[in-house]
Protein backbone atom coordinates (compact mmCIF):
# COMPACT_ATOMS: atom_id res chain seq x y z
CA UNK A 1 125.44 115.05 -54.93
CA UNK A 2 128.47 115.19 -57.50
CA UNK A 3 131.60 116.39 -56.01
CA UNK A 4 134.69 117.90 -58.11
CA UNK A 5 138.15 117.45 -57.53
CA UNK A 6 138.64 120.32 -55.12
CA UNK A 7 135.50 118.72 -52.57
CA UNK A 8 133.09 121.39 -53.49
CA UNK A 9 129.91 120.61 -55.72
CA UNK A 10 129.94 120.45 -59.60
CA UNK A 11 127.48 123.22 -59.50
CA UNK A 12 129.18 125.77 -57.33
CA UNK A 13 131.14 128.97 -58.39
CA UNK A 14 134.74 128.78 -60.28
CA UNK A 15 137.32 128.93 -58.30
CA UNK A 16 139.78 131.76 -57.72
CA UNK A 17 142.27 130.74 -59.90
CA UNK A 18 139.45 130.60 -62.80
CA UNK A 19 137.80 134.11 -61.81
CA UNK A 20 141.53 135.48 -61.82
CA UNK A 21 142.26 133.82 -65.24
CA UNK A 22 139.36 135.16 -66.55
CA UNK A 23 139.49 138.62 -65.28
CA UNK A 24 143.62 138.72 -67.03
CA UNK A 25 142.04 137.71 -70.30
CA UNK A 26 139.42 140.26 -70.09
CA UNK A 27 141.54 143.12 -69.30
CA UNK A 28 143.99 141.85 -72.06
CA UNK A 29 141.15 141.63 -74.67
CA UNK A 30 140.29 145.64 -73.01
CA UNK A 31 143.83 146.73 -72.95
CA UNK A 32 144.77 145.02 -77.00
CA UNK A 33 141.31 147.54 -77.84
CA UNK A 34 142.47 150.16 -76.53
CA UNK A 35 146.05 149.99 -78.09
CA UNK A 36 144.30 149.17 -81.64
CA UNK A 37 143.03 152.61 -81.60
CA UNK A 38 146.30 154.51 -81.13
CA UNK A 39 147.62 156.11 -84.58
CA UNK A 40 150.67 153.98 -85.34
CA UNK A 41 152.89 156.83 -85.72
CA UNK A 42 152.40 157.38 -81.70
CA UNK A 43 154.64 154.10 -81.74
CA UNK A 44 158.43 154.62 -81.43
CA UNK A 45 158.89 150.91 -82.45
CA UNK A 46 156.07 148.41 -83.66
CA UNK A 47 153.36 148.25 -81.11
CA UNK A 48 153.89 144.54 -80.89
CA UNK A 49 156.96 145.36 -79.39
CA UNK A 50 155.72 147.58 -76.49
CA UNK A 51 154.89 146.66 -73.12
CA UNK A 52 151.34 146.92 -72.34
CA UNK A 53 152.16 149.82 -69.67
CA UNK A 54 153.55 151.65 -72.22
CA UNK A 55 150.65 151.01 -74.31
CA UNK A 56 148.27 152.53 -71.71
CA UNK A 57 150.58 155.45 -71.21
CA UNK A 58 151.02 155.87 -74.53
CA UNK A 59 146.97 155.94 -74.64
CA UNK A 60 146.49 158.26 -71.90
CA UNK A 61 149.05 160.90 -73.83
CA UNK A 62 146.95 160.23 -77.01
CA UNK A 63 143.52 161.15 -74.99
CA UNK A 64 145.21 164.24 -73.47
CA UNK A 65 146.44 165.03 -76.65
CA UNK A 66 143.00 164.59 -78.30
CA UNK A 67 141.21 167.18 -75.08
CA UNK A 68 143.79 169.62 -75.94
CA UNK A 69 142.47 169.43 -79.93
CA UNK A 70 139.58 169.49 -78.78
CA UNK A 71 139.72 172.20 -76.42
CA UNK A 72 141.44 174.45 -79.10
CA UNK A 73 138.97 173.38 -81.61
CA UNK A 74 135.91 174.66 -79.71
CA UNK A 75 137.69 177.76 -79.14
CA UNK A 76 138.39 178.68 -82.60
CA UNK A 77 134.50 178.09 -83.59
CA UNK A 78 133.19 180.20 -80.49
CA UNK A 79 135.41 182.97 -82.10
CA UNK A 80 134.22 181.97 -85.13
CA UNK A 81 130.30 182.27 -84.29
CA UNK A 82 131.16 185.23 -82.20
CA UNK A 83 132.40 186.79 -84.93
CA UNK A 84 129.73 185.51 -87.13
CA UNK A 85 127.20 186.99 -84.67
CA UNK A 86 128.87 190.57 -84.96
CA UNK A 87 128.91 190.35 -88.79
CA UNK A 88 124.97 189.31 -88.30
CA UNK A 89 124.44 192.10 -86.04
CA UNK A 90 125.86 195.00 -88.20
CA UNK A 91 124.16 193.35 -91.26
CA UNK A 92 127.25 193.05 -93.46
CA UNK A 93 128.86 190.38 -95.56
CA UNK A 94 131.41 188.92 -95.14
CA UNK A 95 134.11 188.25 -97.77
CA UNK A 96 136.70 185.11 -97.11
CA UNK A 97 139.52 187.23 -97.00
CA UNK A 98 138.18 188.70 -94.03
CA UNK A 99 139.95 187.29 -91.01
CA UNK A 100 137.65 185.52 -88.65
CA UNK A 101 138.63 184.57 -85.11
CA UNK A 102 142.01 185.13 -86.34
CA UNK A 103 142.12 183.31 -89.24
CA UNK A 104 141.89 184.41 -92.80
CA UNK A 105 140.21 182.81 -94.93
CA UNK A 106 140.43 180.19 -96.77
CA UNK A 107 142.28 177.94 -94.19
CA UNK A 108 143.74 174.72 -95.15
CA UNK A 109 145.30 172.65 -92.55
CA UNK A 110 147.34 169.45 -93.02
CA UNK A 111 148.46 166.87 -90.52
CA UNK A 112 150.95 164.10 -91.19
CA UNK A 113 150.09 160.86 -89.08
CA UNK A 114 152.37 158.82 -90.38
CA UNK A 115 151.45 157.09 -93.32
CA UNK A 116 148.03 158.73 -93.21
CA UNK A 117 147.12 162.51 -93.51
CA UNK A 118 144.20 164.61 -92.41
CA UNK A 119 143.08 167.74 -94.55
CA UNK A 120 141.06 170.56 -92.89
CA UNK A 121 139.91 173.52 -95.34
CA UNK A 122 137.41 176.83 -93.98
CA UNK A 123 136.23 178.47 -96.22
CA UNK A 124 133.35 180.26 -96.97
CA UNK A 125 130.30 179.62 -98.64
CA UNK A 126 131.33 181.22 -101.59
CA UNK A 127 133.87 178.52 -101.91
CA UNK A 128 135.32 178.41 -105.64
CA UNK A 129 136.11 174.77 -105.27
CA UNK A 130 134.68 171.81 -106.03
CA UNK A 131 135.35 168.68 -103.27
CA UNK A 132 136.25 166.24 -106.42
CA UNK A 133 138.98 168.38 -106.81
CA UNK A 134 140.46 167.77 -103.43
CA UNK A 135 140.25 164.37 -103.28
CA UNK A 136 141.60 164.44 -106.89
CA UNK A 137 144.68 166.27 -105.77
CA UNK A 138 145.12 163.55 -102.38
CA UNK A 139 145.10 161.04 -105.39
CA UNK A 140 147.57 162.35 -107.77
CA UNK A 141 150.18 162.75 -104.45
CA UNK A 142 149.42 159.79 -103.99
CA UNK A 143 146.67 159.69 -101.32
CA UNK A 144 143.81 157.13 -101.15
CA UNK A 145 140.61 159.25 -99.31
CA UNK A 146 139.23 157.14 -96.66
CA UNK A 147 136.52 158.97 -95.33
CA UNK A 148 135.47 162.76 -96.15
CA UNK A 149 133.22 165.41 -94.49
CA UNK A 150 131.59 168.84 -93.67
CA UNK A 151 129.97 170.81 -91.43
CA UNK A 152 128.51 174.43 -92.07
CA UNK A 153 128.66 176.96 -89.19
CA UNK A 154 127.46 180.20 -90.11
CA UNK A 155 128.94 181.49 -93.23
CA UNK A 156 131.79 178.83 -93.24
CA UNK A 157 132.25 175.32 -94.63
CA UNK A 158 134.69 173.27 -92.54
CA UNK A 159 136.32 170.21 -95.02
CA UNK A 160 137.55 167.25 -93.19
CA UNK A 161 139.33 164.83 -94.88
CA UNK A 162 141.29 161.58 -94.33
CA UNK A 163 143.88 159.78 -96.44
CA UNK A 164 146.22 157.29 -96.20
CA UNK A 165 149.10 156.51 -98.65
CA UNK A 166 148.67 154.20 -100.88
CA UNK A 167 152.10 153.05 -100.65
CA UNK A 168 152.49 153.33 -97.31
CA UNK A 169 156.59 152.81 -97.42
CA UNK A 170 156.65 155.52 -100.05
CA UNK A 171 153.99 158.08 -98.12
CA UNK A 172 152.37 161.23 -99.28
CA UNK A 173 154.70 164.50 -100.07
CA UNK A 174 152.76 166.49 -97.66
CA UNK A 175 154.20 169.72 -98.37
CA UNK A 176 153.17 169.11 -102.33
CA UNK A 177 149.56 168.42 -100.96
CA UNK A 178 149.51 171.70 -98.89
CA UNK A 179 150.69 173.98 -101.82
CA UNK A 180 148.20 172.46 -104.08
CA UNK A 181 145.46 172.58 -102.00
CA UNK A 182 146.22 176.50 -101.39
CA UNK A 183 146.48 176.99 -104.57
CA UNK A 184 143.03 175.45 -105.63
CA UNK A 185 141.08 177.09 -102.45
CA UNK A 186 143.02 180.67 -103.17
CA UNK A 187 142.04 180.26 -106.71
């Protein structure tokens, strides 16, 4: 039988060293993933110049952060189809002035991420907006929509949309976007 360098045979298992070496690239090929997917304005500095602990706990405050969102998230819509079982109930309609789970309606909602934005916009189904619009407003402010969608829960529409500048050193006048976008949904 062949032997190796070490005595053992060619057809036995690595060697410690090999399994350890392994196992360090594997968990830095896990630990570069899991970095990739923090938003970049989570970084103080470039993330190239972070340690990979503070990578992870920067990742673990971005998941808490994301539970929280969450959490608050499903609590508006349970107040939301609460209230949209009590308006059911009674058998009246309701108009989107008409505060729901305490917000009035329409809603638009606008986070900064850096050199990327989110839009969020409740309304109700008699919405006097068209969705072109929208992303025709992102554009003009200079906003390039990545990815758009909706979701209808009982008499509301719920609008999410991301954007990322187009210029990213320039950004997006966020403030501009919000008053425009109120004043196309309050329309």
């Amino acid at each position: 039988m062949e032997r190796n360098s070490h005595g053992g045979d060619s057809t036995s298992k690595p060697d410690r060293k090999t399994i350890e070496r392994n196992r360090r690239i594997h968990m830095n090929t896990l630990c570069f993933g899991l970095a990739s997917l923090i938003p970049h304005h989570y970084f103080k500095t470039s993330k190239e110049n972070v340690s990979q602990q503070d990578q992870l706990d920067l990742a673990a405050a971005y998941i808490k952060h994301l539970r929280e969102r969450t959490e608050k998230l499903k609590e508006i819509k349970e107040q939301v189809m609460k209230s949209m079982e009590a308006s059911s109930s009674s058998s009246s309609i309701m108009k989107t002035t008409e505060p729901v789970g305490g917000l009035s309606l329409p809603v638009v909602e606008l986070k900064d991420l850096g050199s990327s934005i989110e839009v969020v916009l409740i309304t109700g189904l008699n919405k006097n907006f068209m969705l072109y619009e929208v992303i025709s407003i992102l554009q003009q402010e200079g906003a390039e929509v990545v990815s758009a969608s909706f979701s209808t829960v009982g008499g509301k529409i719920f609008h999410t949309l991301h954007a990322r500048a187009i210029i990213s050193r320039v950004g997006v006048e966020t403030t501009r976007v919000c008053q425009r976008l109120q004043e196309l949904i309050s329309y």
